[in-house]
C-alpha atoms as a PDB file:
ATOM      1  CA  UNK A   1      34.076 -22.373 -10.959  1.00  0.00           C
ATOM      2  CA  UNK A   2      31.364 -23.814  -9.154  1.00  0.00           C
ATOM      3  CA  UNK A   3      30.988 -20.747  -6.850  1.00  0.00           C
ATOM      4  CA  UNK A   4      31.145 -18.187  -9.221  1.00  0.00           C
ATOM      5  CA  UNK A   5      28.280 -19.589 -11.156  1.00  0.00           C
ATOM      6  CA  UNK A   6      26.216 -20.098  -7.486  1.00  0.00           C
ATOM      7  CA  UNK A   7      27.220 -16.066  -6.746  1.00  0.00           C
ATOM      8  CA  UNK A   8      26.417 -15.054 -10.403  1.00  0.00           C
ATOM      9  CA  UNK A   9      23.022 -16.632 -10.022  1.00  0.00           C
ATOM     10  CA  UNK A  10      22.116 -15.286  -6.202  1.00  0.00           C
ATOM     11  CA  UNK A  11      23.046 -11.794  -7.826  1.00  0.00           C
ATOM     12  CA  UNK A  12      20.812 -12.380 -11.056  1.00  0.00           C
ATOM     13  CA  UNK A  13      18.311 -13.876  -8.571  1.00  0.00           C
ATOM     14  CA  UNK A  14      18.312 -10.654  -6.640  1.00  0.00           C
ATOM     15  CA  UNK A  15      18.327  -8.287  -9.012  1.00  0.00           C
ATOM     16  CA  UNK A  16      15.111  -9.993 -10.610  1.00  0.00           C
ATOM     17  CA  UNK A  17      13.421  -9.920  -7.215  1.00  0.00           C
ATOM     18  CA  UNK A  18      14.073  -6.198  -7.016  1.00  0.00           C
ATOM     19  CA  UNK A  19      12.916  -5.571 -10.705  1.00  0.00           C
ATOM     20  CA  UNK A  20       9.413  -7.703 -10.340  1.00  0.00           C
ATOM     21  CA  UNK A  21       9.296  -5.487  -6.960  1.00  0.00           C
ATOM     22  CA  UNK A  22       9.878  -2.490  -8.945  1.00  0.00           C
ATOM     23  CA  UNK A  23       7.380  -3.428 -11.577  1.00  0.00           C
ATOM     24  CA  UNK A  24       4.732  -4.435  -9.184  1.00  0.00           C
ATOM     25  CA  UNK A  25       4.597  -0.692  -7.912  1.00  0.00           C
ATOM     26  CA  UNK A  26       4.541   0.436 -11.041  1.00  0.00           C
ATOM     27  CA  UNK A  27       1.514  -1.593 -12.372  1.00  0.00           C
ATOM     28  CA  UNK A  28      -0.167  -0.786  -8.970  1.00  0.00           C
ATOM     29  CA  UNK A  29       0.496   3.117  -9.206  1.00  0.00           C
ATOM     30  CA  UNK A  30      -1.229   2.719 -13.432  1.00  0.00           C
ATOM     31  CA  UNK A  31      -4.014   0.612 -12.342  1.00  0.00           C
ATOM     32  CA  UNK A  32      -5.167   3.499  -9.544  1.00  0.00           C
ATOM     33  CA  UNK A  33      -4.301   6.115 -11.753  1.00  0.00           C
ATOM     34  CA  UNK A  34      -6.322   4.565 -14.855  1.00  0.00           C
ATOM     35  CA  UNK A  35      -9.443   4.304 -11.788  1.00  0.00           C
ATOM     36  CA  UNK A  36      -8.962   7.535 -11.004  1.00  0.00           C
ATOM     37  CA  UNK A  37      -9.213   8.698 -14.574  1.00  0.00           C
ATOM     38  CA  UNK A  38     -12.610   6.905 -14.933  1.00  0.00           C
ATOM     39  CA  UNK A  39     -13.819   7.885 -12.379  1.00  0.00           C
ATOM     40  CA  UNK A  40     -13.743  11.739 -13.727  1.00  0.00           C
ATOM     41  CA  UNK A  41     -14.650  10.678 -17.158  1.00  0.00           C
ATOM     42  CA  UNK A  42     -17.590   9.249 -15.935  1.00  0.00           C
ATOM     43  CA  UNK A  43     -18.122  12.156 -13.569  1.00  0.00           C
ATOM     44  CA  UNK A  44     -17.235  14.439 -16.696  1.00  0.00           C
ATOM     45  CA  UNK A  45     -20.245  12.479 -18.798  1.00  0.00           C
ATOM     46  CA  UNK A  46     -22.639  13.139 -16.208  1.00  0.00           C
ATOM     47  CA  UNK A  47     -22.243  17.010 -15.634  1.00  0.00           C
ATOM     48  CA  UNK A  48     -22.431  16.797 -19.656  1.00  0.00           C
ATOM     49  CA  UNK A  49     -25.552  15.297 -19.706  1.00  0.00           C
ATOM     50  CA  UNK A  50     -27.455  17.413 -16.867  1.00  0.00           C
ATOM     51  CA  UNK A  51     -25.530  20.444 -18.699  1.00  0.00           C
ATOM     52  CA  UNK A  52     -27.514  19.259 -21.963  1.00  0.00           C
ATOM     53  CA  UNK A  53     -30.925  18.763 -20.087  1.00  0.00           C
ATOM     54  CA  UNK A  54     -30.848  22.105 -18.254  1.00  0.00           C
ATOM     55  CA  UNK A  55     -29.865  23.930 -21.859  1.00  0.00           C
ATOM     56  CA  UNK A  56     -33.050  21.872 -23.259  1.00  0.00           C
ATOM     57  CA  UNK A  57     -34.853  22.872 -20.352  1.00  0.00           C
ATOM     58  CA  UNK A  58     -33.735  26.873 -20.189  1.00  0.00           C
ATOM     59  CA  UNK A  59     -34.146  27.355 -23.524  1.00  0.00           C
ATOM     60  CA  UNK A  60     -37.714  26.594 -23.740  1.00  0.00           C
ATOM     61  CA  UNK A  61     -38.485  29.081 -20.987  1.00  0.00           C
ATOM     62  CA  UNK A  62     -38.180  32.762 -20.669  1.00  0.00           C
ATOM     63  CA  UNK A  63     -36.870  34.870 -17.799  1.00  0.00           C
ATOM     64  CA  UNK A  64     -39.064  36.890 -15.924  1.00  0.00           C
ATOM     65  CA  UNK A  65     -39.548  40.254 -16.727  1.00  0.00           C
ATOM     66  CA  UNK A  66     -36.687  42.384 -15.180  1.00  0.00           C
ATOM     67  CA  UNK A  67     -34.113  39.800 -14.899  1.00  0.00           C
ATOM     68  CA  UNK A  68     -31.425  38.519 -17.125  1.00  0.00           C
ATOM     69  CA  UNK A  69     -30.673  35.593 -15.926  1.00  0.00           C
ATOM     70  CA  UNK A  70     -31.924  32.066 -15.130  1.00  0.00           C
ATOM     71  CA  UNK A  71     -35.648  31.194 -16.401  1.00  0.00           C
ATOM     72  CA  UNK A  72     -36.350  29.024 -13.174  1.00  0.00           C
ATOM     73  CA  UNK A  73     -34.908  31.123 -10.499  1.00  0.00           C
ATOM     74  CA  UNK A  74     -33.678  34.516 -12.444  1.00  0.00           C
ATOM     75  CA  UNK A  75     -30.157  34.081 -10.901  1.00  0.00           C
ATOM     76  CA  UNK A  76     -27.236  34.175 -13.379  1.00  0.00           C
ATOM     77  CA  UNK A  77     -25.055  31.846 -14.318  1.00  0.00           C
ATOM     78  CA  UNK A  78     -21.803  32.417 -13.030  1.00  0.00           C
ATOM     79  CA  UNK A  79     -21.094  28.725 -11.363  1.00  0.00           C
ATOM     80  CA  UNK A  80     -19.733  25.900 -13.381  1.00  0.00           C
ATOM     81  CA  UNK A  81     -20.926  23.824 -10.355  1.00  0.00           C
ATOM     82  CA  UNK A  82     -23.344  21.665 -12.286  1.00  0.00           C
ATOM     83  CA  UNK A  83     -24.740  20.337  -8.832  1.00  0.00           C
ATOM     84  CA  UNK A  84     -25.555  23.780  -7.309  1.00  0.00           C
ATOM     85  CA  UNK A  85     -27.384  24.599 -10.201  1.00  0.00           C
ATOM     86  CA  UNK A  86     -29.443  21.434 -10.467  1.00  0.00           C
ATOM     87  CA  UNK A  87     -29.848  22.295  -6.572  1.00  0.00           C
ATOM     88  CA  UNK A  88     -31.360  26.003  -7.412  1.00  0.00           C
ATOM     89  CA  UNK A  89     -33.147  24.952 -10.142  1.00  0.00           C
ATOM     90  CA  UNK A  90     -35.034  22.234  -7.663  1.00  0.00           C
ATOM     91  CA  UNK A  91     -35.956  24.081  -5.434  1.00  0.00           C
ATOM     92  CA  UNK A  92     -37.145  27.248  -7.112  1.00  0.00           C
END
């Protein structure tokens, strides 16, 4: 009787270890995931914002005569690449 209650408890003992294992690499794999996650929300916010200030900025300018598309530079928007934008806008 004695034995079957020691195996009975190594077994439960082992299949615990291998569930908090289990769980571990679970927890680990949702932590970096959630980082990951705000990390492009926060990257998200900031093309928002820059988005907001350039249509502020364009809309109080007008393109130059002869060309349809940006007021700083006269190129057209056809990048959702908030940083090359920014970039053109800078140095134009």
């Amino acid at each position: 009787m004695l034995a079957e209650t020691r195996a009975e408890l190594d077994e439960f003992q082992q299949s615990s270890k291998e569930l908090e294992e289990e769980l571990e690499a679970e927890l680990e794999r949702t932590e970096k995931a959630q980082k990951d996650l705000v990390v492009k929300a926060s990257k998200a916010e900031s093309e928002r914002d820059e988005w907001k200030v350039c249509r502020v900025c364009c809309s109080t300018l007008t393109p130059t005569p002869g060309s349809h598309g940006h007021p700083h530079t006269g190129q057209i928007h056809i990048s959702s690449n908030t940083t090359q934008h920014n970039r053109r806008i800078s140095s134009a």
